[in-house]
C-alpha atoms as a PDB file:
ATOM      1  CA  UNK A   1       0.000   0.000   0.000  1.00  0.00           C
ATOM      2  CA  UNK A   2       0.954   3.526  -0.924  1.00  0.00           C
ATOM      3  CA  UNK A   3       1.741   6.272   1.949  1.00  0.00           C
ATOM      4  CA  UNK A   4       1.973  10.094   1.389  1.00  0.00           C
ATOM      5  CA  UNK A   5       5.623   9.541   1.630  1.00  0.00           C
ATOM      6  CA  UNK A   6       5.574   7.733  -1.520  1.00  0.00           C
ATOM      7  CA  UNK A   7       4.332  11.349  -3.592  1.00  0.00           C
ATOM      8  CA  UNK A   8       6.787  13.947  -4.080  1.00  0.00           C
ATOM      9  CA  UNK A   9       4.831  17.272  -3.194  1.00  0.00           C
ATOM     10  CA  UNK A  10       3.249  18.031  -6.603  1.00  0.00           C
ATOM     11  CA  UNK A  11       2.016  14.715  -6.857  1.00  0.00           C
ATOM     12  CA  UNK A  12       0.515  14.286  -3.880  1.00  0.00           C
ATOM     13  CA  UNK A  13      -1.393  17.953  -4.513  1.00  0.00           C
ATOM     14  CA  UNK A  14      -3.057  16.303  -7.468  1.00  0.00           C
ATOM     15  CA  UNK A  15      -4.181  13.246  -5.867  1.00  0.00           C
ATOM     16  CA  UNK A  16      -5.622  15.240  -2.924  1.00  0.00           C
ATOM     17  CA  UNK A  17      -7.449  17.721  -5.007  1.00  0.00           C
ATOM     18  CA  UNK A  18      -8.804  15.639  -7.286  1.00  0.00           C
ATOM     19  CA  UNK A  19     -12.005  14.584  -5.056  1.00  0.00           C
ATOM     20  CA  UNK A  20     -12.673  18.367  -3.905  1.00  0.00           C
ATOM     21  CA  UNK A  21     -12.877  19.088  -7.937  1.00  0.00           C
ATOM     22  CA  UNK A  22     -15.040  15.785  -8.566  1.00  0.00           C
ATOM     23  CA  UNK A  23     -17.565  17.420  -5.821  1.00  0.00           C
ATOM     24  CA  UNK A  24     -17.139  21.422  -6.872  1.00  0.00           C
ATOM     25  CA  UNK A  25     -17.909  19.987 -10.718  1.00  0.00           C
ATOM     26  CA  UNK A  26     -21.532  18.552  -9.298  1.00  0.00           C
ATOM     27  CA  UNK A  27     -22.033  21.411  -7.095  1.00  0.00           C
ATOM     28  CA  UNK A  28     -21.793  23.661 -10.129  1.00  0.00           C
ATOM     29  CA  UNK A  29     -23.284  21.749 -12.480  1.00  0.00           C
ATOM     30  CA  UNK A  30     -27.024  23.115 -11.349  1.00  0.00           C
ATOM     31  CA  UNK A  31     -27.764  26.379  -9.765  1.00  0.00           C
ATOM     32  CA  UNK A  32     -29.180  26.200  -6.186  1.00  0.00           C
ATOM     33  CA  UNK A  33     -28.423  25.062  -3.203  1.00  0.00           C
ATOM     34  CA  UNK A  34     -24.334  25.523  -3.356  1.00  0.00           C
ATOM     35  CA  UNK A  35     -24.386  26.284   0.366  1.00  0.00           C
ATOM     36  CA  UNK A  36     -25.437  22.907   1.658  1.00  0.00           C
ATOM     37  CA  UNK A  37     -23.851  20.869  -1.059  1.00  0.00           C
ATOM     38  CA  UNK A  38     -20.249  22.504  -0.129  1.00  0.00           C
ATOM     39  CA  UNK A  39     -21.590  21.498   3.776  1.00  0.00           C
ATOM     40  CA  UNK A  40     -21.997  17.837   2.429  1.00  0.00           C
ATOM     41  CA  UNK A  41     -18.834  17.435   0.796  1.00  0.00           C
ATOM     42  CA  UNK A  42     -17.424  18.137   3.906  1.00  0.00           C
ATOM     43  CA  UNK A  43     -19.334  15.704   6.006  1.00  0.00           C
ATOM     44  CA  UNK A  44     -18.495  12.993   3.419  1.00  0.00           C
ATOM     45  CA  UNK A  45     -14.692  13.773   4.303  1.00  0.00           C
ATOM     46  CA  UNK A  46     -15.603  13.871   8.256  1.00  0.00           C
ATOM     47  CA  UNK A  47     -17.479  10.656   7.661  1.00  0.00           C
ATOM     48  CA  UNK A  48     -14.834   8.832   5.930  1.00  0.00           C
ATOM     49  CA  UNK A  49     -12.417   9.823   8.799  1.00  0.00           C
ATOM     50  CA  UNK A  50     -14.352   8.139  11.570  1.00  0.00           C
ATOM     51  CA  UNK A  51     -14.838   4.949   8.802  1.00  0.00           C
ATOM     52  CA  UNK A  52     -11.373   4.331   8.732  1.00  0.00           C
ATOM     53  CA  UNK A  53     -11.398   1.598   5.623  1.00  0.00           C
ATOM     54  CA  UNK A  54      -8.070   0.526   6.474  1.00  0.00           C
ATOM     55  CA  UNK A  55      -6.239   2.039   3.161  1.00  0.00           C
ATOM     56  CA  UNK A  56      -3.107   4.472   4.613  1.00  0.00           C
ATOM     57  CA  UNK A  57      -3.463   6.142   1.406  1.00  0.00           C
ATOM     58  CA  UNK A  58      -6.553   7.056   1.985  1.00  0.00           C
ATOM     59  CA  UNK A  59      -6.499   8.199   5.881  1.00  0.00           C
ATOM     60  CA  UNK A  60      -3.681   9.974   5.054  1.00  0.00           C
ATOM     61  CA  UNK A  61      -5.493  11.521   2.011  1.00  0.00           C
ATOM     62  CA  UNK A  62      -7.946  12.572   4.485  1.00  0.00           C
ATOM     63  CA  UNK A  63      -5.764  14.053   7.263  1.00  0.00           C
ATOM     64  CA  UNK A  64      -4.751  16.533   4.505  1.00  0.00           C
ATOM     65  CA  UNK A  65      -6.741  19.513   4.110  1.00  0.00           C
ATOM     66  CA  UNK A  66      -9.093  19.553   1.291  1.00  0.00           C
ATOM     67  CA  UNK A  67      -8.679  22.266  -1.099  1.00  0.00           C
ATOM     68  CA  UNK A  68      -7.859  23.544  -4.648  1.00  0.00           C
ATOM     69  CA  UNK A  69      -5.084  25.849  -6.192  1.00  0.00           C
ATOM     70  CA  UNK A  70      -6.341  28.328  -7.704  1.00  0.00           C
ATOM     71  CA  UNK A  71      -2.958  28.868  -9.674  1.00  0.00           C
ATOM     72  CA  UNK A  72      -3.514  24.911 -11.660  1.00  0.00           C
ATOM     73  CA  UNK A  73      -6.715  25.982 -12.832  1.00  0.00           C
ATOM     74  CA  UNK A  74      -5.130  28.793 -14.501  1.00  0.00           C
ATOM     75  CA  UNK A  75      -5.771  28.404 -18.340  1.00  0.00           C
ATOM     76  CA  UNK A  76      -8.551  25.563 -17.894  1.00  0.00           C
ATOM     77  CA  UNK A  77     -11.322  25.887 -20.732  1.00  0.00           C
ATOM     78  CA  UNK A  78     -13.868  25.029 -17.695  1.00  0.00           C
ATOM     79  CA  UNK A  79     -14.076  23.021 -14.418  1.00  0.00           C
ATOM     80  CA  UNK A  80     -15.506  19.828 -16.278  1.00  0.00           C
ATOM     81  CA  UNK A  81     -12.478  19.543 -18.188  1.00  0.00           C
ATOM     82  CA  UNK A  82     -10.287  20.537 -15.212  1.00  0.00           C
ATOM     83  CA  UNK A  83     -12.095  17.840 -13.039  1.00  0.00           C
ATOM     84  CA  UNK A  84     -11.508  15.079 -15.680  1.00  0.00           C
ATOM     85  CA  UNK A  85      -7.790  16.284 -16.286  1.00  0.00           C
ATOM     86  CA  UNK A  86      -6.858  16.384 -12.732  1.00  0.00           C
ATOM     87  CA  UNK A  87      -8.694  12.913 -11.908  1.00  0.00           C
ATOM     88  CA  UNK A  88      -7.013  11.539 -14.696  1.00  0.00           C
ATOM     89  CA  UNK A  89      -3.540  12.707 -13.853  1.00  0.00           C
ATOM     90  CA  UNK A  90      -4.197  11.505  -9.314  1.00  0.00           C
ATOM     91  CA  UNK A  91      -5.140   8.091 -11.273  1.00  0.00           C
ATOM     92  CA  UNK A  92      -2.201   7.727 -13.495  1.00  0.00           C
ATOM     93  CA  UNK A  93       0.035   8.315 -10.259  1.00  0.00           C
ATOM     94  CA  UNK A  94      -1.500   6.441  -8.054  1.00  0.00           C
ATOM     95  CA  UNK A  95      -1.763   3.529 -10.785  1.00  0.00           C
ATOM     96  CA  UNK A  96       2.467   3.781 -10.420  1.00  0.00           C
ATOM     97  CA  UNK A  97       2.795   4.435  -7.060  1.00  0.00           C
ATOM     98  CA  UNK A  98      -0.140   2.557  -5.233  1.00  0.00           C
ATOM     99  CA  UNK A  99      -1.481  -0.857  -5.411  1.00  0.00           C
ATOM    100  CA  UNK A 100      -4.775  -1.629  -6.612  1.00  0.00           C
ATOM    101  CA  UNK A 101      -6.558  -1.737  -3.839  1.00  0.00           C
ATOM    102  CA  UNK A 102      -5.216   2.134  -3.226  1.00  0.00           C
ATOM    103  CA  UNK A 103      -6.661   2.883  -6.607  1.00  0.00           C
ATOM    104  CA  UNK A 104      -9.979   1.395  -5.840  1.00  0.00           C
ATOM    105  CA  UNK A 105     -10.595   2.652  -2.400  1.00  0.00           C
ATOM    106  CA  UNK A 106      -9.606   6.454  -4.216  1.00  0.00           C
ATOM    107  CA  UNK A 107     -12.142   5.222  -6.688  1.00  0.00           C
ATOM    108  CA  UNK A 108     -14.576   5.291  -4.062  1.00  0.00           C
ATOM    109  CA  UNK A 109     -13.739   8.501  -2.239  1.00  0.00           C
ATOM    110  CA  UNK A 110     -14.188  10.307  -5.384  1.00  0.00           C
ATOM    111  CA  UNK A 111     -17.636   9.089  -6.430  1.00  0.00           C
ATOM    112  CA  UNK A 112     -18.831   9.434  -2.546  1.00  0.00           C
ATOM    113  CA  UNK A 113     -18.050  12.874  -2.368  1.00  0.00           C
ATOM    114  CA  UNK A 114     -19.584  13.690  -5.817  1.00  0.00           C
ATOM    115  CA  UNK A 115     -22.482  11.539  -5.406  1.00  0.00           C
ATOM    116  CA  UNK A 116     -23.176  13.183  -1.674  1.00  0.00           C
ATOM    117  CA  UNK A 117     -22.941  16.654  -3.388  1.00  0.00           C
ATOM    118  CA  UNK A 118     -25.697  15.830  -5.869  1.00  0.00           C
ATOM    119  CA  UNK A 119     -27.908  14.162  -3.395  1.00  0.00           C
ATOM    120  CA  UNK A 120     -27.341  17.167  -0.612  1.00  0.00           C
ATOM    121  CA  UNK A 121     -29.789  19.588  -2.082  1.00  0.00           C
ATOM    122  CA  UNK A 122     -32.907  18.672  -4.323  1.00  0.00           C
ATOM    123  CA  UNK A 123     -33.432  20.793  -7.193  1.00  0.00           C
ATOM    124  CA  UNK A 124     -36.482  21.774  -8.631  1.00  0.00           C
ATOM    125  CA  UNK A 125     -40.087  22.158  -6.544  1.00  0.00           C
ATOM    126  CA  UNK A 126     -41.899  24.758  -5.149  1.00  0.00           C
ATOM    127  CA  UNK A 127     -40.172  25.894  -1.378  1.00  0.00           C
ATOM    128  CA  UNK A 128     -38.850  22.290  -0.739  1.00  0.00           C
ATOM    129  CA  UNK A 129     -41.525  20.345  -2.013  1.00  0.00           C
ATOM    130  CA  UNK A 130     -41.311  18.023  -4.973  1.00  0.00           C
ATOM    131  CA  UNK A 131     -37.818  18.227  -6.997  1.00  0.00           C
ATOM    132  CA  UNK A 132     -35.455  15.824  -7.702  1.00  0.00           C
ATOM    133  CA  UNK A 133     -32.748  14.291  -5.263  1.00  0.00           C
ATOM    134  CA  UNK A 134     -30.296  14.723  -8.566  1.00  0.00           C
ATOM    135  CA  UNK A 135     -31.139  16.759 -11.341  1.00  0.00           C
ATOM    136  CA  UNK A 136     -30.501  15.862 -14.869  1.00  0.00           C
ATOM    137  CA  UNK A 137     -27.169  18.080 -14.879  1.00  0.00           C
ATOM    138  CA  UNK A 138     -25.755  16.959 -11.625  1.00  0.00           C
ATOM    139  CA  UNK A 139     -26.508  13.311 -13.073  1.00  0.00           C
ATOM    140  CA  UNK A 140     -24.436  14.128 -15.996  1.00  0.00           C
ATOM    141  CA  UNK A 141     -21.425  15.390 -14.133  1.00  0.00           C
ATOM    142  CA  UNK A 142     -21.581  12.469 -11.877  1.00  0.00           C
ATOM    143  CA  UNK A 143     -21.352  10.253 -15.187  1.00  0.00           C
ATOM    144  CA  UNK A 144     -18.441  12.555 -16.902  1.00  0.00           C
ATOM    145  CA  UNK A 145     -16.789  11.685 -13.421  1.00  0.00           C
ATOM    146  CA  UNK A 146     -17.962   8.099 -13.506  1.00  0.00           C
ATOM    147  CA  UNK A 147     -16.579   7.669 -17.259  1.00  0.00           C
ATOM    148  CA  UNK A 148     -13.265   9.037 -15.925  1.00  0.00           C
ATOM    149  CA  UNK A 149     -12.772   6.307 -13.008  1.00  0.00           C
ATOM    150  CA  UNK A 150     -13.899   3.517 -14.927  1.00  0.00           C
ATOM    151  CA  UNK A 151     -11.349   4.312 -17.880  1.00  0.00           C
END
């Protein structure tokens, strides 16, 4: 299994920001409700601490603070392509640094704390009532993102 000592500091930047894009890309995909979404991402991280799956990469993944740098998304045509680049390059690293079961558990993070973002806030209704759990766009980021782990 791979540890954070395995990254050098670049690397291990892309592999940690890589599941706060996955979960900005749903948040944005639909207008609404960015406020509690942003909450749930957080709680899936919280969540997944107190879990404790047993993958080092991944507890150490989460004892690192979430967050993007503003300064890689500098000349990105949008966040969907930035999200599917940078997933794409934490999987390519962690495919030569980690084992399989590292890439697999990351798998996991990353479609956890999309699919929580989609499902924090429903979107649509009248004042709370009716709506969809995930709305059509938020279903097709979480695709874009699925399409991106399964390659």
């Amino acid at each position: 299994m791979a540890s954070k000592a395995d990254f050098n500091a670049e690397e291990w930047a892309a592999v940690v920001e890589a599941p706060v894009l996955a979960g900005l890309r749903v948040v944005s995909a639909e207008r609404g409700g960015t406020i509690r979404e942003s909450v749930a991402i957080g709680k899936v991280y919280s969540e997944a601490r107190k879990a404790q799956d047993g993958s080092e990469l991944l507890d150490e993944l989460l004892a690192s603070p979430p967050g993007v740098d503003p300064k890689r998304l500098q000349g990105e045509r949008d966040l969907a392509s930035a999200t599917s680049d940078r997933l794409r390059e934490a999987l390519r690293i962690l495919r030569e640094k980690g084992t399989p079961e590292d890439v697999d558990a990351y798998k996991r993070f990353v479609m956890d704390v999309a699919r929580t973002a989609a499902e924090a806030h429903k979107e649509g209704g009248f004042i709370g009532i009716g709506g969809k759990q995930v709305s059509p766009k938020e279903a097709e980021a979480l695709d874009e993102i699925g399409v991106v782990l399964a390659a």
